[in-house]
C-alpha atoms as a PDB file:
ATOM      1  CA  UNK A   1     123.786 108.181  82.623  1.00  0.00           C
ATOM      2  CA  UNK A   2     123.795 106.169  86.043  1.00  0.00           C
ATOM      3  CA  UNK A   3     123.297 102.520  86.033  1.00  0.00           C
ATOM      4  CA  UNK A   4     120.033 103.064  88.085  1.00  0.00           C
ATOM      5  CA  UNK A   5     119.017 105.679  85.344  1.00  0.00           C
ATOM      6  CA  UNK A   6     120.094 102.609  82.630  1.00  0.00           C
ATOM      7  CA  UNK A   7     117.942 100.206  84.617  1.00  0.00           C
ATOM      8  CA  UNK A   8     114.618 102.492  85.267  1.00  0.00           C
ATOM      9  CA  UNK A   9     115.060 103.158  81.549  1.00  0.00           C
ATOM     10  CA  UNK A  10     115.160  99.010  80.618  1.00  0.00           C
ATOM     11  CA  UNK A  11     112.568  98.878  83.155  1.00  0.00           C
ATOM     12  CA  UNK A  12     109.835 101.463  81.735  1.00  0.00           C
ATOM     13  CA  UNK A  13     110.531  99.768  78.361  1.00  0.00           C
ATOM     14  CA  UNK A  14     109.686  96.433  79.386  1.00  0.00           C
ATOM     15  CA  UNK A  15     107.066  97.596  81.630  1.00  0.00           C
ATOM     16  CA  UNK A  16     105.589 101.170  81.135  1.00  0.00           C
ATOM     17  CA  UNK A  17     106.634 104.744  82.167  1.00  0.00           C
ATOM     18  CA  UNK A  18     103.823 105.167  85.322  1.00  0.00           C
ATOM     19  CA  UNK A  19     105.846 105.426  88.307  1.00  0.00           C
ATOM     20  CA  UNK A  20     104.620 102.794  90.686  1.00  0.00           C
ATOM     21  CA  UNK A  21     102.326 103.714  93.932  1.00  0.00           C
ATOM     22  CA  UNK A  22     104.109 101.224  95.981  1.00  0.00           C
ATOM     23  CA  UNK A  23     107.665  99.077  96.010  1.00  0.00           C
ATOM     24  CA  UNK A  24     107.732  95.990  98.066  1.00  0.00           C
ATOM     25  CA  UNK A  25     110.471  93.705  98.861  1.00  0.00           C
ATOM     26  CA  UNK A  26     109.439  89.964  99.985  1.00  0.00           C
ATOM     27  CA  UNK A  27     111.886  88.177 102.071  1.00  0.00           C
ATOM     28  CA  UNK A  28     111.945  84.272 102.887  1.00  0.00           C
ATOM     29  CA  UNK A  29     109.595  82.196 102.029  1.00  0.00           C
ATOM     30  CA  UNK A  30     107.248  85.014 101.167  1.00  0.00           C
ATOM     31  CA  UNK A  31     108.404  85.475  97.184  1.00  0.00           C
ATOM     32  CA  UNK A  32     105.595  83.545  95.400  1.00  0.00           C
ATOM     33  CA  UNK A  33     103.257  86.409  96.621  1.00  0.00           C
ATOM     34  CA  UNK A  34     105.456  88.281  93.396  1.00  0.00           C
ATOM     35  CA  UNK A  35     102.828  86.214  91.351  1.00  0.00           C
ATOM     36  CA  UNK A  36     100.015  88.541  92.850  1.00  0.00           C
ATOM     37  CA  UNK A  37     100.835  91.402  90.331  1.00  0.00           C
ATOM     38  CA  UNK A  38      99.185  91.286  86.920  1.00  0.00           C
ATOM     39  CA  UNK A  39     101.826  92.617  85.040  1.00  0.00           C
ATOM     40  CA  UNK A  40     105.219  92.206  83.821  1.00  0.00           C
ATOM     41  CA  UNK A  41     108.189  90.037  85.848  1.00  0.00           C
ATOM     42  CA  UNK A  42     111.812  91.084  84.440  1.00  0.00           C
ATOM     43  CA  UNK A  43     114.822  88.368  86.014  1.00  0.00           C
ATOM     44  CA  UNK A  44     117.069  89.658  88.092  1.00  0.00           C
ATOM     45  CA  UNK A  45     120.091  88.914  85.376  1.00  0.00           C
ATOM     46  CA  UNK A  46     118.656  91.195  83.141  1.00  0.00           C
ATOM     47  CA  UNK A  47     118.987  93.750  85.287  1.00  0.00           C
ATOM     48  CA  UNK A  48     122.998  94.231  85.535  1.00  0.00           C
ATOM     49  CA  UNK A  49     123.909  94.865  89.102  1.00  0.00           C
ATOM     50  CA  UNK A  50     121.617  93.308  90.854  1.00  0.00           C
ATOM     51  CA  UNK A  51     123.002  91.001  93.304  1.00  0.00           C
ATOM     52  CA  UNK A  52     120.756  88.077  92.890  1.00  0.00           C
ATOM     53  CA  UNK A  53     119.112  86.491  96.143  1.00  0.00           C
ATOM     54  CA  UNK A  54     121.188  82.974  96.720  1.00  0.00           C
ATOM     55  CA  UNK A  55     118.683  81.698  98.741  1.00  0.00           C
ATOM     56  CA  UNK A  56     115.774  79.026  98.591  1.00  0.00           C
ATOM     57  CA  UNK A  57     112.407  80.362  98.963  1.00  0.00           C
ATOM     58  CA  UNK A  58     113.162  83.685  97.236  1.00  0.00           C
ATOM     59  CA  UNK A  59     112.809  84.358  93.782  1.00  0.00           C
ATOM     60  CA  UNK A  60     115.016  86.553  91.831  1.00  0.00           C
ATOM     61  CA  UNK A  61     112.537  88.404  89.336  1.00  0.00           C
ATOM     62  CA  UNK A  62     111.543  91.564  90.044  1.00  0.00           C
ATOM     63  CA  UNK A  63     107.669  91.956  89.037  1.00  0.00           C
ATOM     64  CA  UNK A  64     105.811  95.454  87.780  1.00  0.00           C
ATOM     65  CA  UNK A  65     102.245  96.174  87.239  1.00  0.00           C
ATOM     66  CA  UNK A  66      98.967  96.049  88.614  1.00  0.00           C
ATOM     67  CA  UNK A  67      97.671  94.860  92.439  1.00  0.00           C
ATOM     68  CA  UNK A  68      94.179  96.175  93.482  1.00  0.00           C
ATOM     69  CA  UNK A  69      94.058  99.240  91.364  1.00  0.00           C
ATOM     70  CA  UNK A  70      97.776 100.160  92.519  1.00  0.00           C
ATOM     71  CA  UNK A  71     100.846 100.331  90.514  1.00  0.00           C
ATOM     72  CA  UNK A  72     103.340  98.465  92.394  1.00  0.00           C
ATOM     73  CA  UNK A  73     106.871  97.125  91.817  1.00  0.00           C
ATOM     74  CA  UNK A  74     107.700  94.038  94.015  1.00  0.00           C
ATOM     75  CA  UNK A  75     111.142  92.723  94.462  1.00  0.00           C
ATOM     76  CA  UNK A  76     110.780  88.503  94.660  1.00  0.00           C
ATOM     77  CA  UNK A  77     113.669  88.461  96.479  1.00  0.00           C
ATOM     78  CA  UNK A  78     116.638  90.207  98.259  1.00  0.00           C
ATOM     79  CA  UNK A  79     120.030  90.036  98.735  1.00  0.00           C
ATOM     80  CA  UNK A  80     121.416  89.715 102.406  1.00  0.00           C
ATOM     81  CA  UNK A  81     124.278  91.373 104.001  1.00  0.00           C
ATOM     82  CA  UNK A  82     125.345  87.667 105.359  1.00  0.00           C
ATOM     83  CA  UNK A  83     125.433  86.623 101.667  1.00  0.00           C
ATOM     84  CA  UNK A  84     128.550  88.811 100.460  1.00  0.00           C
ATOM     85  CA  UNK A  85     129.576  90.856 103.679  1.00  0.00           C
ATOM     86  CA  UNK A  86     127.474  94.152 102.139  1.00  0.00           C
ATOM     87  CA  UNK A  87     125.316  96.029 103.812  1.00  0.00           C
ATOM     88  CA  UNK A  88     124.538  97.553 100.888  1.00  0.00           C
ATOM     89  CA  UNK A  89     123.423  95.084  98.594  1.00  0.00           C
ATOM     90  CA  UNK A  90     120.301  95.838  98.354  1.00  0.00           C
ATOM     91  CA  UNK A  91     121.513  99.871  97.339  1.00  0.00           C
ATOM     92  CA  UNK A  92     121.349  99.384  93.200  1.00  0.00           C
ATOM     93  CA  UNK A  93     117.710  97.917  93.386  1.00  0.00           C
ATOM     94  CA  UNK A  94     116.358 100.370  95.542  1.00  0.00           C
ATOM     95  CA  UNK A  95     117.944 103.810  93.786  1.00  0.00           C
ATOM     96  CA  UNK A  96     116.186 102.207  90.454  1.00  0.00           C
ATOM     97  CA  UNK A  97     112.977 102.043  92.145  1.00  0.00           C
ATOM     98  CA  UNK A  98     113.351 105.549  93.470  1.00  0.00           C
ATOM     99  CA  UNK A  99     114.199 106.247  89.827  1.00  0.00           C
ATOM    100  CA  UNK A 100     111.169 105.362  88.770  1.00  0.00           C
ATOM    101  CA  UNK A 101     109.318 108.012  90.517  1.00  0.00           C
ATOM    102  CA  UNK A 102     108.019 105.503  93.383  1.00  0.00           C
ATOM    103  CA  UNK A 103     108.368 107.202  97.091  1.00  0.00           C
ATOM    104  CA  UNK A 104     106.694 104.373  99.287  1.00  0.00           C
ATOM    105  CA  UNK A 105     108.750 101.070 100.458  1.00  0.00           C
ATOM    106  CA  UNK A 106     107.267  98.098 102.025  1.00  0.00           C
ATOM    107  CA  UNK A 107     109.581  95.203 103.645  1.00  0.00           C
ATOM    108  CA  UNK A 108     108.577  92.085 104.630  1.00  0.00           C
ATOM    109  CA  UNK A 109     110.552  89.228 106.383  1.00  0.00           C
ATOM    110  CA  UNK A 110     110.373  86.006 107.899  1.00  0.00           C
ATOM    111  CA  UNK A 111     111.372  86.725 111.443  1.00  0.00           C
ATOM    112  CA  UNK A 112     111.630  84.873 115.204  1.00  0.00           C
ATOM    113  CA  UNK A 113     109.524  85.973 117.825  1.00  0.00           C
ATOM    114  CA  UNK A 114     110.703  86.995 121.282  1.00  0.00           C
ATOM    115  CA  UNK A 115     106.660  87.257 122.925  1.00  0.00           C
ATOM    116  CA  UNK A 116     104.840  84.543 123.667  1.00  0.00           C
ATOM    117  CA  UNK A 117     101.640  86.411 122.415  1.00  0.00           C
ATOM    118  CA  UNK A 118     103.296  85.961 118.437  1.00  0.00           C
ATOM    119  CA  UNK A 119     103.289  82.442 117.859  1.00  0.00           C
ATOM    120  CA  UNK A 120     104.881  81.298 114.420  1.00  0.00           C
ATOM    121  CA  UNK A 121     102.010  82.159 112.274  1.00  0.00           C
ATOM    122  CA  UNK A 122     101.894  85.816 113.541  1.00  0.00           C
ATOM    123  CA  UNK A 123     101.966  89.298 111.584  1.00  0.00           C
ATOM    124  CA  UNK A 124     104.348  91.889 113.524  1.00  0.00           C
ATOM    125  CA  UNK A 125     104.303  95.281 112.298  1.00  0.00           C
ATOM    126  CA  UNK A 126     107.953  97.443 112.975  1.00  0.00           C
ATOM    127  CA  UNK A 127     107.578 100.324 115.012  1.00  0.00           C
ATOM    128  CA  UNK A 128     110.904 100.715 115.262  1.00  0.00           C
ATOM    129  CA  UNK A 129     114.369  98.608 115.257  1.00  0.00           C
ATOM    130  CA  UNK A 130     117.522  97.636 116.356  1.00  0.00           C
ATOM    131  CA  UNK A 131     120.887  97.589 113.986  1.00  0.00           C
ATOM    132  CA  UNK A 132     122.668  94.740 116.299  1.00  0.00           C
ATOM    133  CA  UNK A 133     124.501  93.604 113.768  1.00  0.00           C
ATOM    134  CA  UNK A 134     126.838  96.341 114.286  1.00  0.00           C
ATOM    135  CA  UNK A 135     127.327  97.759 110.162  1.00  0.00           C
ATOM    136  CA  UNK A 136     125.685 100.310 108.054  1.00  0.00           C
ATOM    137  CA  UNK A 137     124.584 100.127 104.960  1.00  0.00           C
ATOM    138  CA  UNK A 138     125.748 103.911 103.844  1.00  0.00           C
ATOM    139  CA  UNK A 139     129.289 103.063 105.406  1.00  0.00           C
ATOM    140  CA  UNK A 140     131.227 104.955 102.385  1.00  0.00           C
ATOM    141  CA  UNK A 141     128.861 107.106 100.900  1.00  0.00           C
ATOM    142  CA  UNK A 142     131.051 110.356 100.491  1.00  0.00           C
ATOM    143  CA  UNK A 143     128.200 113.118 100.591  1.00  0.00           C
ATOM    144  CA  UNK A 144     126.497 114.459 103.861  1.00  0.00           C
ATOM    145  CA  UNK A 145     123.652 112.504 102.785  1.00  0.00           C
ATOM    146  CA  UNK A 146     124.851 109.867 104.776  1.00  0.00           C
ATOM    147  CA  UNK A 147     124.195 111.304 107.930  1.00  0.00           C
ATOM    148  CA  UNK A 148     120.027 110.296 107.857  1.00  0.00           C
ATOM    149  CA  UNK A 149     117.995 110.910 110.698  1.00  0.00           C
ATOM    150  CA  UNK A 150     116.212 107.497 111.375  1.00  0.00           C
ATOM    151  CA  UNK A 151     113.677 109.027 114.565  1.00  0.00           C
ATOM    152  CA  UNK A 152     110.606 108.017 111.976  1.00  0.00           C
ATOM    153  CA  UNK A 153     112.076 105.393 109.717  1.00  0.00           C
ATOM    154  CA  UNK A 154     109.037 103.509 109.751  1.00  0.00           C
ATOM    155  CA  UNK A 155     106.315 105.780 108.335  1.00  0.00           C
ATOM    156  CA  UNK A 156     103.558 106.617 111.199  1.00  0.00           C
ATOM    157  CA  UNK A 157     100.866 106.865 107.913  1.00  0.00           C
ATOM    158  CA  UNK A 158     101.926 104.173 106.335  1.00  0.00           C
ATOM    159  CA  UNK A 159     101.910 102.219 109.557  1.00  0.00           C
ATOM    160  CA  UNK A 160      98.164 103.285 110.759  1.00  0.00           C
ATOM    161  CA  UNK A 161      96.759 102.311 107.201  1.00  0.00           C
ATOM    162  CA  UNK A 162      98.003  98.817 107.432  1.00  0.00           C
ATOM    163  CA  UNK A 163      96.747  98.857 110.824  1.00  0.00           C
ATOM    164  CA  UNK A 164      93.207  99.762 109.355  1.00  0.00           C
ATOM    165  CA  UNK A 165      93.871  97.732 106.579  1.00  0.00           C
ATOM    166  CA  UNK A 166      94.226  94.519 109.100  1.00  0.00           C
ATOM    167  CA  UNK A 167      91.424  95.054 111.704  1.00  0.00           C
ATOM    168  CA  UNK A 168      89.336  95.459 108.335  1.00  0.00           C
ATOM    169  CA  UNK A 169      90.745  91.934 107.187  1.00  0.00           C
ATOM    170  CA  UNK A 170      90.528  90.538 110.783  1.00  0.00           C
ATOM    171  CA  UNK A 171      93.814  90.064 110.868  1.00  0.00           C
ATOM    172  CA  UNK A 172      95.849  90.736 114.347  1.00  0.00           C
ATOM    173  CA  UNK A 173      98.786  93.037 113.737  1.00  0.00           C
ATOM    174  CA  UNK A 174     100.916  93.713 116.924  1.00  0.00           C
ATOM    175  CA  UNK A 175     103.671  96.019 116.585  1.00  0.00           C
ATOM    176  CA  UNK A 176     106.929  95.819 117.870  1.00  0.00           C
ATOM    177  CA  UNK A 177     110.506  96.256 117.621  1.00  0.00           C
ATOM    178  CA  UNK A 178     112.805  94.651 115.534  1.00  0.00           C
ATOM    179  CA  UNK A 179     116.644  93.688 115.568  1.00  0.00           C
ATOM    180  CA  UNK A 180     118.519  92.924 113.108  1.00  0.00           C
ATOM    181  CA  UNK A 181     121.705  90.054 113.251  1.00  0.00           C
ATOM    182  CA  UNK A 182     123.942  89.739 110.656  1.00  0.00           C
ATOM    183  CA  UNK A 183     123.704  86.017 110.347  1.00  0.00           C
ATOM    184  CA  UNK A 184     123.331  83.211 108.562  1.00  0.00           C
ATOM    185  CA  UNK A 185     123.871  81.401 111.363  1.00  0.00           C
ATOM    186  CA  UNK A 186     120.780  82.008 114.106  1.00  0.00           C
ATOM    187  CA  UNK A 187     121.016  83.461 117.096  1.00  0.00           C
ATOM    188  CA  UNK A 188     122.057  82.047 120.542  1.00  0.00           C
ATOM    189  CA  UNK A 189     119.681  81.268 123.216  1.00  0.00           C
ATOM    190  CA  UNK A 190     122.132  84.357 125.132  1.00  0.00           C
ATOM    191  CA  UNK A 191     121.744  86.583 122.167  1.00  0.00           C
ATOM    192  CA  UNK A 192     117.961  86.183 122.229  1.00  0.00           C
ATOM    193  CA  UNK A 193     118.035  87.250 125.779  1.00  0.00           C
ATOM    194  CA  UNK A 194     120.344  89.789 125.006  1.00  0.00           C
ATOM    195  CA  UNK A 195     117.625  91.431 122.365  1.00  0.00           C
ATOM    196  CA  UNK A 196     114.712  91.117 124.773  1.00  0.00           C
ATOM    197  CA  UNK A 197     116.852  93.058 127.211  1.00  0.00           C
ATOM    198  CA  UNK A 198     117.233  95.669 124.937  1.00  0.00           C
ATOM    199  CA  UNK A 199     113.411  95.989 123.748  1.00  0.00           C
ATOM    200  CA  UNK A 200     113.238  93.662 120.568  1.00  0.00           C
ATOM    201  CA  UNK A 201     109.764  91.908 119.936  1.00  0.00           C
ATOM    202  CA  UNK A 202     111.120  89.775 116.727  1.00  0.00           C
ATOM    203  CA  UNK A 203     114.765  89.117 115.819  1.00  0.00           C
ATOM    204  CA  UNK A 204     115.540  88.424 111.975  1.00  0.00           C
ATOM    205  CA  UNK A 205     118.492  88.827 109.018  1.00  0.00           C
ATOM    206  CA  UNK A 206     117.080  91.557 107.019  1.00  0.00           C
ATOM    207  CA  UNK A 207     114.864  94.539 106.602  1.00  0.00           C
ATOM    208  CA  UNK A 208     117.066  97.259 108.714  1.00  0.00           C
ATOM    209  CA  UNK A 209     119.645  97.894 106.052  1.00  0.00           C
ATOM    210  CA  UNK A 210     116.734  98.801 103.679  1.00  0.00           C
ATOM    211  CA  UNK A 211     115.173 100.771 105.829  1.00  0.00           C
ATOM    212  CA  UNK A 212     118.036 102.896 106.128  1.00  0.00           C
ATOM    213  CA  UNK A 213     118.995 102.770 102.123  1.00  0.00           C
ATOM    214  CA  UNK A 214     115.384 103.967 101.783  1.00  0.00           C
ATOM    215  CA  UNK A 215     115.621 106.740 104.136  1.00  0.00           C
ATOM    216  CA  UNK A 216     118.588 108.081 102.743  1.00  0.00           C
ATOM    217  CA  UNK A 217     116.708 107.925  99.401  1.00  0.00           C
ATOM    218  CA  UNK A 218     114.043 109.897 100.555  1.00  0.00           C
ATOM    219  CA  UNK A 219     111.010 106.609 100.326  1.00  0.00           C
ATOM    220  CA  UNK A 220     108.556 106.556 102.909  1.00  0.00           C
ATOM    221  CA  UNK A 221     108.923 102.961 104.501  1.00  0.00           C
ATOM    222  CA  UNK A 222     107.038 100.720 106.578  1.00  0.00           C
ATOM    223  CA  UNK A 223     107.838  96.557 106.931  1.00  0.00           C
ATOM    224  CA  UNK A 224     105.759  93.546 107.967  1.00  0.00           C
ATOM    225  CA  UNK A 225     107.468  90.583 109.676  1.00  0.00           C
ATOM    226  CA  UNK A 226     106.212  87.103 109.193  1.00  0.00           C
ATOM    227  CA  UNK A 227     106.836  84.959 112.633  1.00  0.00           C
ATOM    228  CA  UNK A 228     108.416  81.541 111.743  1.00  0.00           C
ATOM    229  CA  UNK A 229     109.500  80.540 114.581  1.00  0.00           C
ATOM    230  CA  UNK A 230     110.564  81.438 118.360  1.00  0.00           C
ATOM    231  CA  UNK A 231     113.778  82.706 119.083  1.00  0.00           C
ATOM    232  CA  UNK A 232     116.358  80.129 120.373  1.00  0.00           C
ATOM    233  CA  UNK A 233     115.500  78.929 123.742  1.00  0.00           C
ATOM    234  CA  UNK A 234     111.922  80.055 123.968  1.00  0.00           C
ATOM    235  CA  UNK A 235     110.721  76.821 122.742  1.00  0.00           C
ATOM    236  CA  UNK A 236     111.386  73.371 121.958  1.00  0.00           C
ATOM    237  CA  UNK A 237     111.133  73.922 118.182  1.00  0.00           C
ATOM    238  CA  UNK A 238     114.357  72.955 115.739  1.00  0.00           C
ATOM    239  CA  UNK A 239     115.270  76.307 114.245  1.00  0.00           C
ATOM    240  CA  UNK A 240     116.572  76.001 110.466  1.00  0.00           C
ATOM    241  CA  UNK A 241     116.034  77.942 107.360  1.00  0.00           C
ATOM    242  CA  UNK A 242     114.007  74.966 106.162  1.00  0.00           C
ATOM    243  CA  UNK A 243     111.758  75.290 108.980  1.00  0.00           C
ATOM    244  CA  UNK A 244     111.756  79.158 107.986  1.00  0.00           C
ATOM    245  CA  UNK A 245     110.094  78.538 104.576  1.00  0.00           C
ATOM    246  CA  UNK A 246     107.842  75.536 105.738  1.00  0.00           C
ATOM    247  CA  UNK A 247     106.664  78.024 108.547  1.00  0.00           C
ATOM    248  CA  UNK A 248     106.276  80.878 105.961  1.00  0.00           C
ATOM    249  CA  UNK A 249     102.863  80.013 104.603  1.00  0.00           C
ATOM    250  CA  UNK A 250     101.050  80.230 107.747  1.00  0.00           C
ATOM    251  CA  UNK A 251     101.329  84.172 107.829  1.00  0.00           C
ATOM    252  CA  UNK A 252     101.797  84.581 104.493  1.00  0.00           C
ATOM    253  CA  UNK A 253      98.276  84.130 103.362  1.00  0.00           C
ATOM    254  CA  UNK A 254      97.492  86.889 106.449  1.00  0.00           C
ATOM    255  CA  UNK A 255     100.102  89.037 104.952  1.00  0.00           C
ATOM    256  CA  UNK A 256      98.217  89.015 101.574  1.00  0.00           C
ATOM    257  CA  UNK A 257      94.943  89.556 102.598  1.00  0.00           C
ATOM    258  CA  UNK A 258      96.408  92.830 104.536  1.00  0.00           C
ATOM    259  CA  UNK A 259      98.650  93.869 101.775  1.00  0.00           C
ATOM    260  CA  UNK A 260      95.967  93.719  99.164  1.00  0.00           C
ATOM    261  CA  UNK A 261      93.240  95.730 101.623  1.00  0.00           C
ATOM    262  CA  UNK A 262      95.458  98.067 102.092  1.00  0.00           C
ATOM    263  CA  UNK A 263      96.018  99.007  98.258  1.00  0.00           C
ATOM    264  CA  UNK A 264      92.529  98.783  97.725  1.00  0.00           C
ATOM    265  CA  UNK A 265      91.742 101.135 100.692  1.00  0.00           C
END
């Protein structure tokens, strides 16, 4: 048996056999919302192989049951390619939710804003990105598989419900494009002009390498950036990954509001 059939099996135990509606992975600042689901929250070090997230303002549980009618299974935290040179890391976790039966996958971030119209605060919905960062998280993988057509990586239905889902909230929901650095050390003010050159809207640590695992896994996904802060040199703010998670809040309560809509809907 694979270890993500071993894990999906420890899972269901712990947890029940209905395959959930929805996965979602919370990045920065954003893993409290974990404490949404009414359900069962299994640590990450019971689940062997999953790298756990070795930063503040994520939390390493990963949380299964019940959010507006919905059967969801929401990751309180992931691991970063900056934190262990692997593009992969999040690979494990994700097969085991596909294991589960779940084919839907939404991301969210904390991310820096290259428009002046999303202030730190903002929602940003991903059309589409950018893998600057320059590494792939199916570097390795030894079947055909690996060769994954990303032209709709983020899902065009799953997209237009959160869309609804936020005009019904009164939320504002831009979308835009999104590029991914490597970090953990942030951007340049010439990097940041380098991205809006090329057509990025946000600029951020995370989120693409999913994306990609989850195509090749054949899960639907769609990912929500929270806007923390402006990119380097588009403002006077101090960036830091303290003023990530102190920023976080401000969109996170948006971010819930739309997220539980649009389970409900």
């Amino acid at each position: 048996m694979s270890r993500s059939a071993e894990l999906a099996r420890l899972i269901r135990d712990r947890a029940g056999s209905a395959p959930p509606d929805y996965g979602l992975v919370l990045g920065s600042g954003l893993g409290h919302l974990g404490g949404m689901v009414q359900g069962v929250g299994i640590p990450y070090a019971d689940l062997d192989g999953f790298l756990h997230a070795g930063v503040s303002g994520h939390v390493p549980q990963l949380y299964v049951g019940a959010l507006e009618g919905r059967r969801v299974a929401v990751f309180g935290g992931r691991a970063h390619y900056y934190e262990s040179g692997r593009a992969d890391a999040m690979r494990l976790p994700l097969e085991v939710l596909a294991e589960l039966g779940c084919d839907r996958l939404i991301l969210t971030n904390a991310a820096g804003s290259l428009r002046d119209d999303m202030p730190p605060g903002s929602l940003m919905l991903l059309s589409d990105h950018i893998a600057f960062a320059g590494t792939n998280p199916l570097i390795g993988e030894a079947t055909e598989a690996r060769f994954v057509p990303m032209t709709d990586a983020h899902d065009p239905g799953i997209r237009a419900d959160l869309r609804d889902a936020a005009a019904a909230e009164g939320v504002a929901l831009p979308e835009g494009v999104y590029c991914w650095f490597s970090g953990p050390s942030f951007e340049t003010p010439a990097e940041i002009r380098a991205a809006r050159v090329l057509g990025a809207d946000a600029v951020g640590m995370s989120t693409v390498p999913e994306i990609i695992l989850g195509r090749f896994l054949g899960l639907r996904c769609a990912a929500v950036s929270v806007i923390t802060n402006m990119g380097a040199g588009l403002s006077a703010e101090r960036i830091s990954h303290d003023h990530t998670k102190a920023m976080a809040p401000l969109g996170a309560e948006k971010l819930e509001r739309v997220l539980r809509r649009f389970l409900r809907d």
